[in-house]
Protein backbone atom coordinates (compact mmCIF):
# COMPACT_ATOMS: atom_id res chain seq x y z
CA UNK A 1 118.29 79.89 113.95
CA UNK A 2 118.89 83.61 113.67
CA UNK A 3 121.51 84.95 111.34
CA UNK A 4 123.22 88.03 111.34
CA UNK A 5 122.76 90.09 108.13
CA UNK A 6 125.27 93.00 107.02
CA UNK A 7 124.65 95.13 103.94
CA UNK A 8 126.62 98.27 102.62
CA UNK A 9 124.59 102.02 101.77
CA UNK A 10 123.83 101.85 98.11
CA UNK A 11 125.12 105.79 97.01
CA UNK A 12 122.22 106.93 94.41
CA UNK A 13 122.67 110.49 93.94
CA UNK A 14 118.87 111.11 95.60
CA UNK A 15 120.42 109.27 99.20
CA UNK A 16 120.89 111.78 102.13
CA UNK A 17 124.53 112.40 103.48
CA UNK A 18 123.49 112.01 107.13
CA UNK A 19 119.99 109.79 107.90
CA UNK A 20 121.21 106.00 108.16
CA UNK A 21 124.79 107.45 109.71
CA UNK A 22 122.50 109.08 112.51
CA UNK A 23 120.45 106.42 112.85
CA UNK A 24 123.45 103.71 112.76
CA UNK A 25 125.21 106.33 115.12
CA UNK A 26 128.50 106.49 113.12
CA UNK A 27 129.81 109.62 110.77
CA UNK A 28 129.01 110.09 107.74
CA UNK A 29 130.38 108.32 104.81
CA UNK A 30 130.59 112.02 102.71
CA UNK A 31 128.73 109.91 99.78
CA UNK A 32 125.05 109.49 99.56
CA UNK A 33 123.25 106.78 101.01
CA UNK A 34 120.46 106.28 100.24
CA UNK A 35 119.67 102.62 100.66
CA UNK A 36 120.84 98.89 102.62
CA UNK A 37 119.25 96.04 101.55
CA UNK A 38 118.22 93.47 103.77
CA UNK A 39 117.26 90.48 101.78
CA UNK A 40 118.71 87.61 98.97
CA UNK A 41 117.87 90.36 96.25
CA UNK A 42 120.95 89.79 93.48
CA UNK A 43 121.17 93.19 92.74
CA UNK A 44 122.61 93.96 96.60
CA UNK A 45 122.37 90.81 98.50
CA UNK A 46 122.85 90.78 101.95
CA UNK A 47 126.01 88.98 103.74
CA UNK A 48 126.04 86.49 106.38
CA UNK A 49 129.27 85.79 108.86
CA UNK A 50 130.88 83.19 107.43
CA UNK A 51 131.46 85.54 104.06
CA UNK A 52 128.49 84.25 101.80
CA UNK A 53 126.07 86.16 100.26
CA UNK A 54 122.49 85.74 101.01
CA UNK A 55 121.80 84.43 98.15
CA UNK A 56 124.70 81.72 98.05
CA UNK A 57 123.63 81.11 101.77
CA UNK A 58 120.23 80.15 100.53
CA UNK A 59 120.93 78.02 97.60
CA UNK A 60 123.01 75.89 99.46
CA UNK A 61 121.48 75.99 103.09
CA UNK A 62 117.94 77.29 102.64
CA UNK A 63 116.46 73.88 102.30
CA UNK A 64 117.46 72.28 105.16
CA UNK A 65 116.11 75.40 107.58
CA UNK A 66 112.99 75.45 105.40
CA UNK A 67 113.55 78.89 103.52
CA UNK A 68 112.70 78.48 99.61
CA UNK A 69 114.55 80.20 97.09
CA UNK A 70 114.58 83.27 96.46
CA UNK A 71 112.92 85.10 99.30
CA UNK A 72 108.92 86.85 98.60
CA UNK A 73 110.37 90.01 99.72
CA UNK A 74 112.81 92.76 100.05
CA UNK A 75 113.19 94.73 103.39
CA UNK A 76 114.96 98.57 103.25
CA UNK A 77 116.17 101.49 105.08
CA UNK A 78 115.71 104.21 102.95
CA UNK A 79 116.62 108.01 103.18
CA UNK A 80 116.01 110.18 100.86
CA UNK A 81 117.12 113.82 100.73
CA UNK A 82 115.85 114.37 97.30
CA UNK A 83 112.82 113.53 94.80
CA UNK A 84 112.86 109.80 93.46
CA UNK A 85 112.13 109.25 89.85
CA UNK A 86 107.56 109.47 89.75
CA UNK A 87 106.67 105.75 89.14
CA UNK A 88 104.77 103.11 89.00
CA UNK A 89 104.31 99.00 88.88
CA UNK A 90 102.75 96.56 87.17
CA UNK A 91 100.38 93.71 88.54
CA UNK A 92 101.54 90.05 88.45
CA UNK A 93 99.49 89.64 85.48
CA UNK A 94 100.85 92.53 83.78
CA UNK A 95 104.51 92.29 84.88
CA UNK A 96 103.98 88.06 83.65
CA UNK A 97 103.02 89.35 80.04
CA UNK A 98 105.51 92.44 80.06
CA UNK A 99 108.25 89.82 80.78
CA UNK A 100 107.52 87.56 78.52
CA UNK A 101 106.93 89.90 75.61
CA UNK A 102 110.37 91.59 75.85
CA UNK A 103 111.90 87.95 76.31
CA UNK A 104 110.55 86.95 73.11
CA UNK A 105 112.01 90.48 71.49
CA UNK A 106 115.83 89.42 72.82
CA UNK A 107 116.10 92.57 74.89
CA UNK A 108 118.81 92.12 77.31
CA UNK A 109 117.74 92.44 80.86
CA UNK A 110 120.07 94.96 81.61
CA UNK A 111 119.06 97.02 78.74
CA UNK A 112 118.66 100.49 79.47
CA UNK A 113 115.25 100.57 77.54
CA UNK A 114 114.02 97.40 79.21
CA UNK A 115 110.58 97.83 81.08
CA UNK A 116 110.58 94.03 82.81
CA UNK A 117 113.42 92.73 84.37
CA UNK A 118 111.34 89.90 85.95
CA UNK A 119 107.40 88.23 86.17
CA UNK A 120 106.79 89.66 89.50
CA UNK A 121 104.73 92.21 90.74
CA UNK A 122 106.17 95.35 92.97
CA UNK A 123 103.64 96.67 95.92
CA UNK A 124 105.65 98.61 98.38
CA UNK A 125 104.93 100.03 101.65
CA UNK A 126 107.02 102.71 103.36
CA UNK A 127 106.53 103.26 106.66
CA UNK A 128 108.16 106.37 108.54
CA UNK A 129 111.16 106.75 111.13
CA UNK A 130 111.98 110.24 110.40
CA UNK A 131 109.32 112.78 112.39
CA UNK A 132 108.16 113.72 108.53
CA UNK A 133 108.54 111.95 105.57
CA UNK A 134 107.41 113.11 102.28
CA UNK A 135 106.18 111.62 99.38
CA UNK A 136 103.46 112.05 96.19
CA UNK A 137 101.29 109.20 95.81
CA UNK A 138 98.24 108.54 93.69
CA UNK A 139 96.32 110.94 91.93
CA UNK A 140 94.34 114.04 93.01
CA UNK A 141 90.96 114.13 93.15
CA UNK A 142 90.40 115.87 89.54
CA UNK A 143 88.36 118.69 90.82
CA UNK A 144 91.27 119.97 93.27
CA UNK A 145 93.40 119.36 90.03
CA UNK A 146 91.79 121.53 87.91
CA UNK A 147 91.44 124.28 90.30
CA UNK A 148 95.19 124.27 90.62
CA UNK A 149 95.88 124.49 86.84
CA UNK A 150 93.56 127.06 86.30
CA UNK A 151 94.55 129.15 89.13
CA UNK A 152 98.36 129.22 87.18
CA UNK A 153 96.61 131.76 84.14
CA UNK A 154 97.09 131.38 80.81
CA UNK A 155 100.33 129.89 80.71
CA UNK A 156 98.82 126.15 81.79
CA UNK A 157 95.95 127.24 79.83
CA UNK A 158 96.47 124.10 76.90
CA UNK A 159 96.65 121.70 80.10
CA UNK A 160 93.41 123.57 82.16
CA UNK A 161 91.51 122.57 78.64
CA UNK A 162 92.82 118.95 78.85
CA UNK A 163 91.37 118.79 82.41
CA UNK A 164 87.96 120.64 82.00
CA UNK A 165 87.02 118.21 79.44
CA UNK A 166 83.57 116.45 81.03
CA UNK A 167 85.31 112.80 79.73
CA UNK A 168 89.20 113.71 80.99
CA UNK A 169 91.13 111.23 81.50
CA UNK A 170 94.31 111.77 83.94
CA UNK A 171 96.29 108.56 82.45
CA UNK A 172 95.29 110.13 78.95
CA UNK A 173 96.93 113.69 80.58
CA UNK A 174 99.50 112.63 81.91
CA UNK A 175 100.29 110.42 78.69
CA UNK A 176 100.41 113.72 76.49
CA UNK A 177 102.62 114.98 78.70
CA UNK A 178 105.44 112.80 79.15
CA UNK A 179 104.85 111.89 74.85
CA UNK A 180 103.68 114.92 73.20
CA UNK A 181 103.49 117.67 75.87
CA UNK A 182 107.12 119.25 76.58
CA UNK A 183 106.48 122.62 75.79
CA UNK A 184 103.13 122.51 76.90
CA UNK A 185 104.69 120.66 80.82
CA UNK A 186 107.70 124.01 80.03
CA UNK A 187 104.66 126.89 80.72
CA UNK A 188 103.52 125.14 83.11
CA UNK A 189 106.25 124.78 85.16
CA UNK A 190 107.17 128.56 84.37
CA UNK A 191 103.75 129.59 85.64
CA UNK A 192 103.86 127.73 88.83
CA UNK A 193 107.57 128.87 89.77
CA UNK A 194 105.89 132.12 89.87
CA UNK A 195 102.61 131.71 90.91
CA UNK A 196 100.69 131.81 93.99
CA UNK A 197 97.85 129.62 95.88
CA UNK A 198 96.60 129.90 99.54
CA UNK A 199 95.38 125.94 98.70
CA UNK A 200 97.79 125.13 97.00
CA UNK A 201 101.38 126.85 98.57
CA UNK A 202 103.57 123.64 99.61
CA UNK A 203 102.59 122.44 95.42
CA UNK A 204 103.82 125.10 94.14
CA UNK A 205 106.82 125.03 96.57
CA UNK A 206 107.31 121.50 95.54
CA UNK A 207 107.55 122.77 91.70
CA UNK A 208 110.34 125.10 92.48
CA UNK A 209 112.17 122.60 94.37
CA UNK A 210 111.68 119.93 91.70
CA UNK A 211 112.36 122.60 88.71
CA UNK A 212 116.09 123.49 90.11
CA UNK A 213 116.80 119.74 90.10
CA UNK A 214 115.23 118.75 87.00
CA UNK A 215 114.79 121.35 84.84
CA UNK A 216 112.00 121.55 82.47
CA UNK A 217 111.24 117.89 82.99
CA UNK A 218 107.20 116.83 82.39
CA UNK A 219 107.54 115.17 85.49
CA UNK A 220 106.94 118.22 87.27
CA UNK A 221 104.06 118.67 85.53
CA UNK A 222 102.78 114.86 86.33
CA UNK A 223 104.17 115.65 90.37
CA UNK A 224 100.95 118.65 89.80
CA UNK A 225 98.75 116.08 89.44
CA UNK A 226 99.40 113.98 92.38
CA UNK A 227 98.72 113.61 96.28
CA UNK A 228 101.11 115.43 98.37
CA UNK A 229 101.60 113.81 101.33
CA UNK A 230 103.89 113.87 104.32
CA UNK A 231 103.75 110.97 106.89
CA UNK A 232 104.60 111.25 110.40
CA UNK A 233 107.03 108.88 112.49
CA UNK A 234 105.10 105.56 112.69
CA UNK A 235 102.81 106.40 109.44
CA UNK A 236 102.94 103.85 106.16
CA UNK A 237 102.04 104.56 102.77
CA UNK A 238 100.89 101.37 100.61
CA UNK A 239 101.69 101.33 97.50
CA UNK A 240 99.76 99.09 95.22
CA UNK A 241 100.13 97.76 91.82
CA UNK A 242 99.28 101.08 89.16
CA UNK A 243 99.87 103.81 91.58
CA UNK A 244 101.85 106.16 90.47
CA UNK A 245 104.69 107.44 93.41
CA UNK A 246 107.37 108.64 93.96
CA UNK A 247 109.20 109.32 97.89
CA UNK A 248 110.29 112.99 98.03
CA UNK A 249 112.74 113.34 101.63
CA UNK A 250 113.08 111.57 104.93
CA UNK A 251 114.24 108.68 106.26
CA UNK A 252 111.76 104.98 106.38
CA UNK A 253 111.77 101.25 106.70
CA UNK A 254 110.43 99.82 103.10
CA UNK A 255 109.18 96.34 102.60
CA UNK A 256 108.37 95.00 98.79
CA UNK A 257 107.50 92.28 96.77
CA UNK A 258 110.89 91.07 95.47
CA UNK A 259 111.24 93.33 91.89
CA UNK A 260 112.89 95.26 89.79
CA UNK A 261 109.60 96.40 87.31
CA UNK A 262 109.39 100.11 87.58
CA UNK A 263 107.48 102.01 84.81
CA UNK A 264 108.89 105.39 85.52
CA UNK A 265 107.03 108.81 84.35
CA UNK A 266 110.12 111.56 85.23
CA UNK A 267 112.00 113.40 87.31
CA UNK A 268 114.87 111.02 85.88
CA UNK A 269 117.40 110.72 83.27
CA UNK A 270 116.41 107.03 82.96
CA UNK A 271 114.02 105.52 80.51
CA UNK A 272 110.17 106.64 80.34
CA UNK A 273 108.84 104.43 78.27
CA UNK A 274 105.11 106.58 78.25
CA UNK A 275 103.10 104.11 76.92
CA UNK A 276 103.65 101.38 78.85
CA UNK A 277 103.23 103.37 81.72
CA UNK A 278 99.97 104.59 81.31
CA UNK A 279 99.17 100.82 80.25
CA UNK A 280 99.62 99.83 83.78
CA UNK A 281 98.45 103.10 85.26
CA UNK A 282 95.22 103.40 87.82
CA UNK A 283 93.95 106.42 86.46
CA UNK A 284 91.30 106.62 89.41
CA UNK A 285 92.30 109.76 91.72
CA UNK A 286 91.26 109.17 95.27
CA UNK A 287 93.00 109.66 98.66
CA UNK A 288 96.41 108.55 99.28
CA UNK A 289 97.11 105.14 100.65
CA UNK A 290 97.95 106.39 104.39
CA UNK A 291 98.18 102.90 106.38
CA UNK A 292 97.69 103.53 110.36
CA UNK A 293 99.31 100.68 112.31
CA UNK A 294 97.20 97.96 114.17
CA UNK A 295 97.74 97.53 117.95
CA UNK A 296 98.16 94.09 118.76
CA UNK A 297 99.03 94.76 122.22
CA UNK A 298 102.04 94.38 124.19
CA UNK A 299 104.18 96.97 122.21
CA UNK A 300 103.55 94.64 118.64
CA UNK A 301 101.84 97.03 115.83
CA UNK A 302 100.62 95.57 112.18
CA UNK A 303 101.10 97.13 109.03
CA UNK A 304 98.25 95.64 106.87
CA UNK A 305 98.04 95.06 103.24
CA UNK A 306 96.02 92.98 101.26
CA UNK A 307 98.99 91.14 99.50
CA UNK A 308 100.40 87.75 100.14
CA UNK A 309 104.01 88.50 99.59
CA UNK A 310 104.94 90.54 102.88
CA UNK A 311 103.71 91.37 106.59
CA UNK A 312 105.04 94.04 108.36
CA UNK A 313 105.27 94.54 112.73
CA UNK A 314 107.03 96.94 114.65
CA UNK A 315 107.73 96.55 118.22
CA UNK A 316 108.71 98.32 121.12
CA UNK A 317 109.33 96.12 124.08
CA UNK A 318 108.04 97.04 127.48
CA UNK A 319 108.77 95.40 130.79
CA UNK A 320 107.31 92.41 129.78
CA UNK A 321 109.04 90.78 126.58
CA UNK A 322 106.70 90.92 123.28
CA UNK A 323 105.96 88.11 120.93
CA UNK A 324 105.80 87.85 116.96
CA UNK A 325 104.41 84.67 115.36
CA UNK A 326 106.41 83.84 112.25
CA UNK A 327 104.83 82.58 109.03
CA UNK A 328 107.93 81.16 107.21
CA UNK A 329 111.11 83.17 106.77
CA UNK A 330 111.37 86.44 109.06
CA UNK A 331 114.36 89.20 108.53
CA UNK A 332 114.23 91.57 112.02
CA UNK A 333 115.83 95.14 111.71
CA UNK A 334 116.60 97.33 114.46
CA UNK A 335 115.48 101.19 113.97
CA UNK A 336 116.92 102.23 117.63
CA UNK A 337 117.77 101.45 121.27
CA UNK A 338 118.98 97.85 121.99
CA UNK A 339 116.21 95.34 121.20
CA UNK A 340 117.22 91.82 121.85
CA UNK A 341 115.52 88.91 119.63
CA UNK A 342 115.16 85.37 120.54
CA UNK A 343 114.31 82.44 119.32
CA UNK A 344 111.44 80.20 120.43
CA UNK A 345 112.47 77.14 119.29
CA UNK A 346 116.51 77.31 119.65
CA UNK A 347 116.43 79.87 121.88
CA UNK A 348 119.16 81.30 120.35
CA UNK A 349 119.64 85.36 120.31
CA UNK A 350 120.67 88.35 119.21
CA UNK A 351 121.15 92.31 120.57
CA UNK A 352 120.81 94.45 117.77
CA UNK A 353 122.24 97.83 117.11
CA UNK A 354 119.96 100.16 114.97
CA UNK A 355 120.59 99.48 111.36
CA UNK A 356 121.19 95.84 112.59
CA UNK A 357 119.19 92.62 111.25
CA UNK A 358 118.46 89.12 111.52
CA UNK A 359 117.22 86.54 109.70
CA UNK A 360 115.48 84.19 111.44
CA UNK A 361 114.54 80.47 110.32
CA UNK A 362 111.02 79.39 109.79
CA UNK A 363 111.20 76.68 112.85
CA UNK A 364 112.00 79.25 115.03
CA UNK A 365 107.81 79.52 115.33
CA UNK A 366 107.75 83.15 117.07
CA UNK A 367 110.14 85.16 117.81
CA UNK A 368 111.05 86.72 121.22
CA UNK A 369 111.42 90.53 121.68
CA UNK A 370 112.89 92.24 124.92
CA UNK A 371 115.33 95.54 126.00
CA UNK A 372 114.74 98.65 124.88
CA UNK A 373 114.02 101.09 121.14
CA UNK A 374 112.14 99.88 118.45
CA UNK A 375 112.37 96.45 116.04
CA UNK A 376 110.94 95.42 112.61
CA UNK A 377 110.09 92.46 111.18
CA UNK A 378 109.21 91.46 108.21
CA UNK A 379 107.51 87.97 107.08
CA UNK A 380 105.40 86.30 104.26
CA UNK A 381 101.80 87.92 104.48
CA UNK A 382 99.32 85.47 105.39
């Protein structure tokens, strides 16, 4: 069974004007958009045909087609003209005890200071349409770090001490900062806006774009001490539990565990709880989590993580149709031309528009993919 799925733009004020319109080929709405959900997520739940929600389509049908309730994961289009709040999630264990803890305490779960909406963990994975998309993730190899900060003189001097310590610790750093460090994070910022690096130019760039929209924030400061990174059509970024992140501009598919636990360290007017952040923080620097797709021939590419929760393929049809084998519950999402998805068990199908999706029942077994552009689909991982 495959059944269509319609979702509105969600308008947060970091959404380009113009990405999903161009890629939906309509106008734009002259709001933001900067998200559609494709998924049985409460917060935005998809809508099927006949007027349900997702959800609701679930609860009461899901059963007989074989789809539990809720869904492992949440498929996106995202587009981002603008810096996302710097964040990161917790681990299943972590997000289990986090939940629990501020059950116990009576915080409402849609408390602004609330840390854990839910006992789930959150890995993402981003993977590119737009021909760059930008983004920080994970930390910077210390060395590089401290070369930066010292480089801005003695304005960043208190931080450049922090770092050159033989025993610094970044989640320790970046702790002070976002607690105890404001006017410390302040010269810092004011020395980068002006300053100058051959090895470090698109950083310091970043800082002035970052200090216009959130002045003076320690975030900026935090955004020093991260990867850079900017992904090219066809290019994911994995995300795991701990790693700090946050997307920056362009326009992707996104596929997460299903979650609303985000620790967040700035660039936001929403609560940083600092503490519990660097908690669940890996404060390991290292390379950023660049994920290369896997050709599995005949126009079908993997995306692979080690996680359970999600799979990710993209396919371009040729002449010869391609074929995905499903592993329970698949949602398919159209990124351009006019792919058309069938069925191998009702041979039922669908030609999809870009922006359009499908979700297709677990008996299906594979599903068939054939005309022209490019398709997603998202499953259980295995």
């Amino acid at each position: 069974m495959l059944i269509p799925l319609a979702n509105a733009p969600r308008d947060y004020a970091w959404g380009s004007g113009t990405l999903i319109a161009e890629l939906e080929g309509r106008a734009p709405s002259g709001r933001p958009e900067a998200e559609v959900w494709f998924g049985d997520h409460p917060g935005d739940p998809s809508e099927t045909p006949d007027g349900r929600t997702l959800d609701a389509w679930i609860a009461s049908d899901g059963s007989d087609v074989g789809i539990p309730a809720p869904l492992p994961y949440l498929l996106k289009l995202l587009a981002a003209a603008s810096a996302l709040s710097i964040q990161a999630h917790p681990s299943k264990a972590q997000a289990e005890a986090g939940f629990a803890r501020e059950e116990a305490a009576g915080i409402a779960r849609d408390a602004a200071d609330r840390t854990y909406r839910d006992d789930n963990h959150k890995p993402e994975l981003i993977v590119a349409l737009s021909e760059e998309f930008r983004a920080l993730a994970g930390l910077r190899d210390l060395n590089a770090s401290r070369r930066l900060i010292a480089g801005l003189g003695e304005g960043a001097a208190p931080l450049a001490e922090r770092l050159a310590e033989p025993d610094a610790s970044l989640a320790a750093v970046i702790g002070w900062l976002l607690s105890d460090g404001a006017d410390a994070a302040r010269d810092v910022i004011s020395a980068a806006v002006s300053g100058e690096s051959d090895e470090f130019a698109a950083e310091l760039d970043l800082v002035r774009t970052l200090e216009a929209g959130f002045p003076g924030d320690p975030g900026i400061v935090v955004a020093l001490l991260m990867n850079l990174v900017t992904l090219r059509r066809g290019e994911g970024l994995f995300v795991p539990a701990g790693v700090l992140h946050a997307y920056l501009e362009g326009l992707g598919v996104e596929l997460m565990a299903a979650s609303d636990n985000v620790l967040r360290g700035g660039l936001t007017p929403k609560h940083v709880d600092a503490a519990e952040l660097v908690s669940v923080l890996d404060p390991a620097p290292g390379l950023p989590p660049v994920i290369l797709p896997r050709d599995l021939g005949d126009g079908v590419r993997a995306y692979d993580v080690p996680i359970a929760d999600f799979a990710l393929y993209a396919v371009t049809p040729g002449e010869a149709p391609a074929t995905v084998s499903l592993d329970g519950p698949a949602i398919a999402l159209a990124t351009s031309g006019a792919p058309i998805v069938e069925g191998a068990a009702s041979l039922s199908s669908s030609v999809l528009a870009p922006g359009g999706a499908v979700l297709v029942t677990p008996g299906e077994g594979s599903l068939r993919v054939s005309g022209s552009g490019e398709l997603f689909i998202a499953q259980p991982g295995r």
